[in-house]
N, C-alpha and C. Protein backbone atom coordinates (compact mmCIF):
# COMPACT_ATOMS: atom_id res chain seq x y z
N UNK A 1 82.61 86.46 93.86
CA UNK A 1 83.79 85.91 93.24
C UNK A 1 84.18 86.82 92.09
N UNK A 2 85.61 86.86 91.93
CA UNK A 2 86.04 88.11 91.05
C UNK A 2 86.66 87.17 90.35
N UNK A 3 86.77 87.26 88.83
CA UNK A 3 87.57 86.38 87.51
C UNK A 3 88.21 86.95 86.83
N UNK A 4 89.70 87.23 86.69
CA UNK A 4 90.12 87.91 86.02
C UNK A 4 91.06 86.91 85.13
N UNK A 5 92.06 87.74 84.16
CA UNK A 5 93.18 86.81 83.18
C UNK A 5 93.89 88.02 83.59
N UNK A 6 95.38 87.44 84.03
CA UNK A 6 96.58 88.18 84.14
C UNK A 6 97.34 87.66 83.86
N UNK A 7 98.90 88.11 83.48
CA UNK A 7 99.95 87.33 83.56
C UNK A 7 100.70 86.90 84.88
N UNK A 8 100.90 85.68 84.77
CA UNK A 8 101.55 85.27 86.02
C UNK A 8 103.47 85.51 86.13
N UNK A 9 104.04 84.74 86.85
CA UNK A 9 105.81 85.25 86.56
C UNK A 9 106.44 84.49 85.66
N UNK A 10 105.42 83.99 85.05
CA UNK A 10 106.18 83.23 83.65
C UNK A 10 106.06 84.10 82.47
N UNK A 11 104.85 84.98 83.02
CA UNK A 11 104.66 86.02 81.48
C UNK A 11 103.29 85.60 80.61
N UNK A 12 103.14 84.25 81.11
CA UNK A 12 101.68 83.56 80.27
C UNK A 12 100.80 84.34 80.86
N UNK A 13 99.32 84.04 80.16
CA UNK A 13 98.42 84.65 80.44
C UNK A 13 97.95 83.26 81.43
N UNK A 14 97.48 83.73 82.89
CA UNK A 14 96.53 82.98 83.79
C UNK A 14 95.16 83.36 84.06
N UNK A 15 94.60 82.12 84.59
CA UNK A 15 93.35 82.64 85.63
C UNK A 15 93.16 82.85 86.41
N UNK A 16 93.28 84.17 86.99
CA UNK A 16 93.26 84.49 88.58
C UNK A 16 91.72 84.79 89.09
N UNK A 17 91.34 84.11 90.37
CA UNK A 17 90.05 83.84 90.78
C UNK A 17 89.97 84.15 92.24
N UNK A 18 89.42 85.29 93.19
CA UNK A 18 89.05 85.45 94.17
C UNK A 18 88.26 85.25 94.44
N UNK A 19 87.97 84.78 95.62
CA UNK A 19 86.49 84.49 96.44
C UNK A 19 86.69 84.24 97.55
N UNK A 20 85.36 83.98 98.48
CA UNK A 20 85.29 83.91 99.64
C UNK A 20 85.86 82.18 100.44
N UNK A 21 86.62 81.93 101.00
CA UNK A 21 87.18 80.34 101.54
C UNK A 21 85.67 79.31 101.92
N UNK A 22 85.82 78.37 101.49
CA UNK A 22 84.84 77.43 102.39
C UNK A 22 85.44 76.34 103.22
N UNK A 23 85.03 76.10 104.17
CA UNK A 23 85.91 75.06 105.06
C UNK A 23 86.59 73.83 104.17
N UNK A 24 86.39 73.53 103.23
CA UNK A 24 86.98 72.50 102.52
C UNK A 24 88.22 73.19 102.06
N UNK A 25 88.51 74.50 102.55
CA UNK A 25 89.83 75.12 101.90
C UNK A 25 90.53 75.40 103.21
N UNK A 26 90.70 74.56 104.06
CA UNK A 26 91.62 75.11 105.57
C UNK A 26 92.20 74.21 105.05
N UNK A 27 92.56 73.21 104.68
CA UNK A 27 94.02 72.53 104.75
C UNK A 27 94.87 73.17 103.57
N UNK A 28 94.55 73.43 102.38
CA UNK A 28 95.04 73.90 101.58
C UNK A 28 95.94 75.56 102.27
N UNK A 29 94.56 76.18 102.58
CA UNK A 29 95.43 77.66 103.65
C UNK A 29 96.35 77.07 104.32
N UNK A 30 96.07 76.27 104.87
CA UNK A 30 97.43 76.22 106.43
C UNK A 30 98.55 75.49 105.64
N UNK A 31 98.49 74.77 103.98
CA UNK A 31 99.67 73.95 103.51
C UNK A 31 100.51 76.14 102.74
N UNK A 32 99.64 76.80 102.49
CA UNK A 32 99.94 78.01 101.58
C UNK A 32 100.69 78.72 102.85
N UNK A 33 99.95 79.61 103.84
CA UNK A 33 100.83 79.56 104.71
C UNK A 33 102.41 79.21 105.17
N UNK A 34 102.30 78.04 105.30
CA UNK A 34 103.53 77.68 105.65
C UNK A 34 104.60 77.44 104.54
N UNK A 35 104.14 77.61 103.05
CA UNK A 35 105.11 77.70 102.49
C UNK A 35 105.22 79.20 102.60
N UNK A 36 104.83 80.06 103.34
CA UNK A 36 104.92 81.89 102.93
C UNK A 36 105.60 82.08 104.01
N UNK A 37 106.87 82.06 104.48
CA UNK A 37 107.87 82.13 105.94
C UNK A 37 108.01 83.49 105.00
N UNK A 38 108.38 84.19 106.37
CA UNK A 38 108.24 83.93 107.86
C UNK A 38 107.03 83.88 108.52
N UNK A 39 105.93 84.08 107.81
CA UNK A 39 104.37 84.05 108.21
C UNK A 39 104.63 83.13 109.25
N UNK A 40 103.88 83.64 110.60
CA UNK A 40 103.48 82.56 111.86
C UNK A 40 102.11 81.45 111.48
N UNK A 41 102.60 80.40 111.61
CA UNK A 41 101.53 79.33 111.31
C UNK A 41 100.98 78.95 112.21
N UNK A 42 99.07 79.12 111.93
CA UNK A 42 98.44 78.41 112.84
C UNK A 42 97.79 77.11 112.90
N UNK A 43 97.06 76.89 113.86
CA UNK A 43 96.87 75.25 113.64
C UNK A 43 95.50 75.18 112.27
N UNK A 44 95.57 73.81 112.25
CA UNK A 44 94.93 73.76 110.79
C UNK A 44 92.84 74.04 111.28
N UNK A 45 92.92 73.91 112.18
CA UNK A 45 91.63 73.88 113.16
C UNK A 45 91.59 76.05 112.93
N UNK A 46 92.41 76.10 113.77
CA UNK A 46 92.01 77.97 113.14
C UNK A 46 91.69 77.95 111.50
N UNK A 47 93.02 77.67 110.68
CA UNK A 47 92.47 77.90 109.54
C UNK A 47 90.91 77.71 109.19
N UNK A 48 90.71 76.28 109.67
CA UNK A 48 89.29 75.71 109.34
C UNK A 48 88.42 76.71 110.21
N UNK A 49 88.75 77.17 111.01
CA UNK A 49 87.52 78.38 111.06
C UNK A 49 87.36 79.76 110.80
N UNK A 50 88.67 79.72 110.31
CA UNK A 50 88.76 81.19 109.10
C UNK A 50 87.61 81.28 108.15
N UNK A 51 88.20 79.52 107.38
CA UNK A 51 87.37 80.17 105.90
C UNK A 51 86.29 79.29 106.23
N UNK A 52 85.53 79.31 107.45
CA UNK A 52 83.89 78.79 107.51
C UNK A 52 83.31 80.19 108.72
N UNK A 53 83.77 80.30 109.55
CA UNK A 53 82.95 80.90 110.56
C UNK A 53 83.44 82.64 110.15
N UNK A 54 84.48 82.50 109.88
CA UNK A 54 84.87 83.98 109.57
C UNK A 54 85.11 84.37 107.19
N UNK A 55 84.35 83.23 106.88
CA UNK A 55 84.45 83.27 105.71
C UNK A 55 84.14 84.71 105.00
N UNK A 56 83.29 85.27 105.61
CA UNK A 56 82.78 86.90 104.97
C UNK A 56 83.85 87.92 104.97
N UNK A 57 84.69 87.40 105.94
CA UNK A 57 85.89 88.88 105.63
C UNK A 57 87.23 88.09 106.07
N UNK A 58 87.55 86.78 104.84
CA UNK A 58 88.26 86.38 104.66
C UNK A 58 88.41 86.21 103.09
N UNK A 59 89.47 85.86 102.40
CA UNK A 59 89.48 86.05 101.10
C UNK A 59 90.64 84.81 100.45
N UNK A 60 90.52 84.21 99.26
CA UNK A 60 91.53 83.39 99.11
C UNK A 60 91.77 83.36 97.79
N UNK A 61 92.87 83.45 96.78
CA UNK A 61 92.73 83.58 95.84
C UNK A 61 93.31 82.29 94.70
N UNK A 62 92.75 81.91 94.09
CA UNK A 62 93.61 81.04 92.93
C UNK A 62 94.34 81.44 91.24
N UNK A 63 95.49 80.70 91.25
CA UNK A 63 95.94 80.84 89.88
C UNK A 63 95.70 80.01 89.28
N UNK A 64 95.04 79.41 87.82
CA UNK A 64 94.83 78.73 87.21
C UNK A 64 94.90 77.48 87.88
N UNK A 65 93.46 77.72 89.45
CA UNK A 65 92.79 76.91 90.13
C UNK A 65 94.06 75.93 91.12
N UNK A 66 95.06 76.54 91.27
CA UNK A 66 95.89 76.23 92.34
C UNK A 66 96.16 77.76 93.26
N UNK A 67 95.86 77.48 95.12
CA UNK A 67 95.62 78.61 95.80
C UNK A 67 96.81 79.38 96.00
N UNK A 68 96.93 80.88 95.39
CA UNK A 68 98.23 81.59 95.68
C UNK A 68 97.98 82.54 96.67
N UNK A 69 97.16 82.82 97.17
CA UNK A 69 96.77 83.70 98.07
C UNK A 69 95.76 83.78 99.22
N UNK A 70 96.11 84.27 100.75
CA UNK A 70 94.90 84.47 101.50
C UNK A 70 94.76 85.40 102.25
N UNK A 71 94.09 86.10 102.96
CA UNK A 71 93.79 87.03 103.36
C UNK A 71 92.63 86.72 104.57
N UNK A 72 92.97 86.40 105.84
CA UNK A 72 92.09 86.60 107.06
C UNK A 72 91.82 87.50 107.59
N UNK A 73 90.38 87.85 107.89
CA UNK A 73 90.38 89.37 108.73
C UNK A 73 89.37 88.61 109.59
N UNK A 74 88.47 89.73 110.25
CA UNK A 74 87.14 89.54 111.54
C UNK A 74 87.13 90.79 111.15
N UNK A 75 85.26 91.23 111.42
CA UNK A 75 85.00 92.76 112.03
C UNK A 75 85.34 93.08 113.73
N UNK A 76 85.98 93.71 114.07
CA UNK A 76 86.47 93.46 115.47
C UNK A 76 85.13 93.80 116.36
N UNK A 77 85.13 92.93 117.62
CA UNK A 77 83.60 93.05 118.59
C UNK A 77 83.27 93.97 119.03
N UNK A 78 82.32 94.63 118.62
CA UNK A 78 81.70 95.63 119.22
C UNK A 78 82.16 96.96 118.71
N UNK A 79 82.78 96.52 117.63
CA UNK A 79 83.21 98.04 116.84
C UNK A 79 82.95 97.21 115.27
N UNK A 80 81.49 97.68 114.28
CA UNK A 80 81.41 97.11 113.38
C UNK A 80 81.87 98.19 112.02
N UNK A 81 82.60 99.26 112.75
CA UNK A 81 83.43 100.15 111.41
C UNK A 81 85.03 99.94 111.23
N UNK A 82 85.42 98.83 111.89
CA UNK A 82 86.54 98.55 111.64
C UNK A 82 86.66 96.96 111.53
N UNK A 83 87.68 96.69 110.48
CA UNK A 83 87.73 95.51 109.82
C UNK A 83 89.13 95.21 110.54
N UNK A 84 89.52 94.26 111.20
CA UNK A 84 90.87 93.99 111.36
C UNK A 84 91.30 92.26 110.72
N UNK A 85 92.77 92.81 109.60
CA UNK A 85 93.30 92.09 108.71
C UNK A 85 94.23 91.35 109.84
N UNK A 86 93.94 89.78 109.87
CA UNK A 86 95.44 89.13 110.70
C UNK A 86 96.02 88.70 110.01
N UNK A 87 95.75 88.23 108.75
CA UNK A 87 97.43 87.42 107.86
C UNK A 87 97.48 87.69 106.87
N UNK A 88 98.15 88.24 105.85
CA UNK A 88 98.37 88.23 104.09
C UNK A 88 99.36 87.12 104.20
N UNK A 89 98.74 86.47 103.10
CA UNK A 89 99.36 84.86 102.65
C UNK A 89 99.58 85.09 100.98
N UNK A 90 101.00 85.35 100.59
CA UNK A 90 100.73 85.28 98.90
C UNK A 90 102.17 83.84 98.65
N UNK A 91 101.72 83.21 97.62
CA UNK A 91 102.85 82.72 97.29
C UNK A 91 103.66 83.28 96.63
N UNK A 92 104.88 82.83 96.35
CA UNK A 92 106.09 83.27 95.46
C UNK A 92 105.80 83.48 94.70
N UNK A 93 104.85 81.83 94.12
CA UNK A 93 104.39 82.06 92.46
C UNK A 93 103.51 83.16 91.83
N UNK A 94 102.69 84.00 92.77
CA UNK A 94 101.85 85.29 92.80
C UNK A 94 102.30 86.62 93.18
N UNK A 95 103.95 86.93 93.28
CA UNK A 95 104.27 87.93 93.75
C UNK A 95 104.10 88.39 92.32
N UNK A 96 103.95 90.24 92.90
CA UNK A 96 104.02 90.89 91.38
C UNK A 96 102.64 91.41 90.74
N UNK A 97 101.71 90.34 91.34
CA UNK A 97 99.87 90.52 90.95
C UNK A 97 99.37 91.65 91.69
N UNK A 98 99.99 92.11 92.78
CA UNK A 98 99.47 93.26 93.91
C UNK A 98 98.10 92.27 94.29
N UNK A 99 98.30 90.86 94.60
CA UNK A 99 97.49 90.37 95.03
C UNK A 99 96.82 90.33 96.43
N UNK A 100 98.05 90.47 97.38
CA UNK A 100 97.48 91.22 98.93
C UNK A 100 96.89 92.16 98.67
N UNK A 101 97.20 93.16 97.99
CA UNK A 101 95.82 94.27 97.72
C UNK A 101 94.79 93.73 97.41
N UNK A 102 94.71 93.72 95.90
CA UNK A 102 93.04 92.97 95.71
C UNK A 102 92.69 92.49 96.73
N UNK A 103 92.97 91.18 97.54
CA UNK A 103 92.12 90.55 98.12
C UNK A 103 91.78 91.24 99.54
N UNK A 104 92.69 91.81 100.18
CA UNK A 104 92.19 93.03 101.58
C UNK A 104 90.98 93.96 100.76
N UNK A 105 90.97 93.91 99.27
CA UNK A 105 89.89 95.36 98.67
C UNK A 105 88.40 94.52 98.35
N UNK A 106 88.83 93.45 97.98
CA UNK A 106 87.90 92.36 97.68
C UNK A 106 87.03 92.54 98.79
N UNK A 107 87.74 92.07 99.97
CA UNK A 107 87.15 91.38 101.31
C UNK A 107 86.08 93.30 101.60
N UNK A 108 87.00 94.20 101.59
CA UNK A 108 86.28 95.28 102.11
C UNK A 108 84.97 95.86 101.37
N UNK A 109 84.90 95.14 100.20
CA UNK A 109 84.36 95.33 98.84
C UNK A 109 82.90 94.38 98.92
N UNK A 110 82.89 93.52 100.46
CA UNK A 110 81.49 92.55 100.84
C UNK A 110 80.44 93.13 101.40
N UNK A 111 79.21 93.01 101.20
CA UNK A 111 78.20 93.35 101.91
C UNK A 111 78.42 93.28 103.64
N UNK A 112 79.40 92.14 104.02
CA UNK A 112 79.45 92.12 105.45
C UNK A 112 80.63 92.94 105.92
N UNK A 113 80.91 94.15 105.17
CA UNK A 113 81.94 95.41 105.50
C UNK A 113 81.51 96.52 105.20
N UNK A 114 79.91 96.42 104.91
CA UNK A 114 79.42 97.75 104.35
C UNK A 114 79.76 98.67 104.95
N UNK A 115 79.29 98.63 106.87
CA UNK A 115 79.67 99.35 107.74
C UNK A 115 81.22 100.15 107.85
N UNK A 116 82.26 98.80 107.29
CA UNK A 116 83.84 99.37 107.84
C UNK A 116 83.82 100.61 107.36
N UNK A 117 84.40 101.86 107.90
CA UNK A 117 85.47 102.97 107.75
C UNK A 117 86.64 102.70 108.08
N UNK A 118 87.05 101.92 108.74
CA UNK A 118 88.20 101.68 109.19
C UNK A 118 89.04 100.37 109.20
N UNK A 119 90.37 100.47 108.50
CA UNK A 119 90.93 99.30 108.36
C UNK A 119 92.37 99.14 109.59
N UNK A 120 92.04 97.95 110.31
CA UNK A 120 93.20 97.92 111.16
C UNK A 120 94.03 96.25 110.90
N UNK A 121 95.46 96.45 111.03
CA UNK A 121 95.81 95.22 110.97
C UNK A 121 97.29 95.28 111.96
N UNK A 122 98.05 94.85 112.56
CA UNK A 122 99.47 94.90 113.33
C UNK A 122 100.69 94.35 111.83
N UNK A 123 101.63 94.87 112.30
CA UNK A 123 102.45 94.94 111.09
C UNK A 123 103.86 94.96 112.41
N UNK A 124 105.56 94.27 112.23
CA UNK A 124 106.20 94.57 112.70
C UNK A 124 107.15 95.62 112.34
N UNK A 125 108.14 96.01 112.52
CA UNK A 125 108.44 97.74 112.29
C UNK A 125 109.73 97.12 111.02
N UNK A 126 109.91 95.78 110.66
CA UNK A 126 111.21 94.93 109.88
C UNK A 126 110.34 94.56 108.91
N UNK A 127 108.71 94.45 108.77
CA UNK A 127 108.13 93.87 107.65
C UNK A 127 107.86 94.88 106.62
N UNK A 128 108.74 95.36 106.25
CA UNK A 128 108.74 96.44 104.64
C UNK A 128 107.73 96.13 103.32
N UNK A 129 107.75 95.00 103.10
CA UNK A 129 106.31 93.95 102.29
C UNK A 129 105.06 94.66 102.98
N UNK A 130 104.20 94.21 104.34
CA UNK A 130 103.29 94.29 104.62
C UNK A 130 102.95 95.78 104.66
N UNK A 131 104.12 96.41 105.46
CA UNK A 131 103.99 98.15 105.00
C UNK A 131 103.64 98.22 103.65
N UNK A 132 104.47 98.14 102.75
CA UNK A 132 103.81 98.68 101.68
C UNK A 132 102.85 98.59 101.02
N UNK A 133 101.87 97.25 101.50
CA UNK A 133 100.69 96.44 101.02
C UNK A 133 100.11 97.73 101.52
N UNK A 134 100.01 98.12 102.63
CA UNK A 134 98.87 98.43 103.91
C UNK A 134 98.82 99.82 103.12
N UNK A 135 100.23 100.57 103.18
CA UNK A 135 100.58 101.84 102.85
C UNK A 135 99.29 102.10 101.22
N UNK A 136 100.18 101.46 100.68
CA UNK A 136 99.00 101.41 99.23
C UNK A 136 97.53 100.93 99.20
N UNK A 137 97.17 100.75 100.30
CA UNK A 137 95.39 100.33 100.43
C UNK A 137 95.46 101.38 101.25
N UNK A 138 96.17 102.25 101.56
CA UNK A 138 96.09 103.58 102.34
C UNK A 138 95.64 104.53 101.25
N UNK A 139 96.70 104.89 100.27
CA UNK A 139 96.46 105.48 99.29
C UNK A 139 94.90 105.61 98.18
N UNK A 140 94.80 103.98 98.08
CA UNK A 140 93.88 104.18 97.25
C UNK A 140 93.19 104.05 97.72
N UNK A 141 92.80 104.39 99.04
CA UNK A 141 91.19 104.97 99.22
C UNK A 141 91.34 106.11 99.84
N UNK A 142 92.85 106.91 100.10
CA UNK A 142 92.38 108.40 100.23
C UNK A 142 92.30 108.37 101.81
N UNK A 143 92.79 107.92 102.53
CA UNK A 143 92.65 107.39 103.94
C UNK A 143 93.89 107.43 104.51
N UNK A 144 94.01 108.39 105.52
CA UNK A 144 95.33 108.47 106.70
C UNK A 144 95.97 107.40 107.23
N UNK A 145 96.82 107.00 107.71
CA UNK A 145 97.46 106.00 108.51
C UNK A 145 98.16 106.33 110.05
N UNK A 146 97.43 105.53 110.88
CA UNK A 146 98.11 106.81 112.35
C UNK A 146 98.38 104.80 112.65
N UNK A 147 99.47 105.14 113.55
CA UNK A 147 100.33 103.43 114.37
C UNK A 147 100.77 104.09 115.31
N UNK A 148 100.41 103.28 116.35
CA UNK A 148 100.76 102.62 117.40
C UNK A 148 101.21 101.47 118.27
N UNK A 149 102.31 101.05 119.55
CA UNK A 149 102.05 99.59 119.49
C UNK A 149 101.06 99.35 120.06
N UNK A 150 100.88 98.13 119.37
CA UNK A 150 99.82 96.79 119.45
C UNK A 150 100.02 96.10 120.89
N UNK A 151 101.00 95.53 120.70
CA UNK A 151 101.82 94.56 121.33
C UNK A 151 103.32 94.91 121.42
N UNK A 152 103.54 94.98 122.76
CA UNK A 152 104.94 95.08 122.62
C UNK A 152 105.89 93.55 123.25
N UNK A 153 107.10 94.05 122.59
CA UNK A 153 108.02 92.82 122.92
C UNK A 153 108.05 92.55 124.03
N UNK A 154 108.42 92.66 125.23
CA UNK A 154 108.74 92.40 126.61
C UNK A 154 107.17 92.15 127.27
N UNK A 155 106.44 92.84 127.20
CA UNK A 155 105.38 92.97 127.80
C UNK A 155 103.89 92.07 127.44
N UNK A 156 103.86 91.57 125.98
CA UNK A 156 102.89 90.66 125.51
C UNK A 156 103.50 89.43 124.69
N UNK A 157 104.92 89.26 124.41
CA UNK A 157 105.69 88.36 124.34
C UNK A 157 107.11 87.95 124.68
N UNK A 158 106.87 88.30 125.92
CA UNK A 158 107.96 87.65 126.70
C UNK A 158 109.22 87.79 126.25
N UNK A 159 109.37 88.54 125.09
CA UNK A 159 111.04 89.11 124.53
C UNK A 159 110.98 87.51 123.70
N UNK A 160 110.00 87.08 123.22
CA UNK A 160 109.96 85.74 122.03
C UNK A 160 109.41 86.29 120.58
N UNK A 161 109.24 87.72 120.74
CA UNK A 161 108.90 88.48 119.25
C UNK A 161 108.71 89.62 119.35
N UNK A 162 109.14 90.24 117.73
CA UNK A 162 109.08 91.96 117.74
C UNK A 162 107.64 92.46 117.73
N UNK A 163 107.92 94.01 118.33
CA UNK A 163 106.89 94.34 118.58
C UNK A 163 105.63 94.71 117.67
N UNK A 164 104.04 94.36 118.02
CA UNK A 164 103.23 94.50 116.83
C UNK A 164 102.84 96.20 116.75
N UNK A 165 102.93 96.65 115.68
CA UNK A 165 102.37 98.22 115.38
C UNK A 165 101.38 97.88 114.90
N UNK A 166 100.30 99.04 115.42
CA UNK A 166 99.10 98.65 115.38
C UNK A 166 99.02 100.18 113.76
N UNK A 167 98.35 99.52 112.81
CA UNK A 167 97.74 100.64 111.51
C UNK A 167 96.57 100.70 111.54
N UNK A 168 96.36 102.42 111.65
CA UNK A 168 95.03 102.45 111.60
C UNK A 168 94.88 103.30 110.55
N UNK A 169 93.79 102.63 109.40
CA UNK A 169 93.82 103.39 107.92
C UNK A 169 92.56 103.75 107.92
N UNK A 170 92.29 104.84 107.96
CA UNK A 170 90.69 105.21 107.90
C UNK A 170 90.77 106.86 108.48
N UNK A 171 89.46 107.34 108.55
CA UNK A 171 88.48 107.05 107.61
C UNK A 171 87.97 107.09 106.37
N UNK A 172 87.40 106.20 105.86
CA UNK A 172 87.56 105.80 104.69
C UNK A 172 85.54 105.75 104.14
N UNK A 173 84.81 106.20 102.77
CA UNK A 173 83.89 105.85 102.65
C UNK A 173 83.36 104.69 101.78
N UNK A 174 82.59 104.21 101.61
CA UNK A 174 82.02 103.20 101.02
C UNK A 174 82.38 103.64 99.95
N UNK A 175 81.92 104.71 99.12
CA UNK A 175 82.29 105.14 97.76
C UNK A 175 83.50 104.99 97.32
N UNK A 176 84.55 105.40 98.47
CA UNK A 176 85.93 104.80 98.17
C UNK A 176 86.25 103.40 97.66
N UNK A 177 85.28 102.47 98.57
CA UNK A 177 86.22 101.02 98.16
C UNK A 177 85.44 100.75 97.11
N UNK A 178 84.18 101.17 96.69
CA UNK A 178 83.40 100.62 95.70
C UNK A 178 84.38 101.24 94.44
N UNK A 179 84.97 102.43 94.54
CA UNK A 179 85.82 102.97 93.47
C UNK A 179 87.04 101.97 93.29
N UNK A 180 87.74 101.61 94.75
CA UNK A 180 89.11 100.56 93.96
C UNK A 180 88.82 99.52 94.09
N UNK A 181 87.66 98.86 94.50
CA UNK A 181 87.23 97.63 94.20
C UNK A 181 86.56 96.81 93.00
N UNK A 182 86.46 98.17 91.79
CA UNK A 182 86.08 97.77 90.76
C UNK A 182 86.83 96.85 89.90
């Protein structure tokens, strides 16, 4: 758990608090979520096994102990050097904190990512926000970015959504994230 004091968008000084989700925090995610549109919402049953079964490389953050932020990933199967990110969740009230950073640096920053070199997450080619999150956790660890699609429109959603680009940020060393994870 990381404790910091920042200012929030009022200008006051807050308490901003990262840590890892415990299942008593899926309803709260899936109520944060859905206030964060256009974010796709899942059922409250995924959430609840975000922050219990996948709690180690998931991340959630609070402002003066109300949740402004989340961050779901998995180590993907059978490849334990890559971390793949599925949702940045920030509220309104937390824009401005570079809080999707921290908490993707947080999460990479766990004993159960020692392994990652590699950070992957899908991004659509209209989400300029998530680019620039990704782009700047590119930067500060000194790590390339090569995309490809993921998913394309016609072919993995039926022409019901744009297509996913797949980011691949790595490689990247431990020394790196231990440096911007301080």
């Amino acid at each position: 758990m990381k404790i910091a004091t920042t200012k929030g968008n009022t200008g006051q000084k807050a308490n901003l608090i990262i840590r890892k989700p415990k299942a008593t925090d899926g309803a709260t995610v899936n109520n944060l979520i859905a206030e964060c549109k256009p974010l796709d919402e899942n059922s409250m049953y995924c959430n609840l096994l975000q922050c219990s079964h996948f709690a180690d490389t998931c991340a959630i953050a609070e402002l003066d102990g109300e949740a402004v932020g989340f961050v779901s990933g998995y180590i993907v199967p059978n490849k334990n050097s890559q971390l793949f990110i599925w949702q940045v969740a920030v509220s309104p009230k937390a824009r401005g904190l570079r809080l999707a950073k921290r908490l993707i640096l947080d999460i990479l920053d766990r004993p159960a990512c020692h392994n990652v070199t590699e950070l992957n997450t899908t991004i659509t080619s209209t989400n300029a926000p998530s680019q620039g999150v990704f782009r700047s956790v590119a930067r500060e660890l000194g790590a390339d970015v090569k995309r490809k699609v993921q998913f394309e429109r016609e072919t993995h959603f039926e022409g019901a959504a744009a297509s996913e680009i797949l980011w691949q940020i790595g490689p990247f060393e431990r020394e790196d994230v231990e440096r911007v994870a301080a």
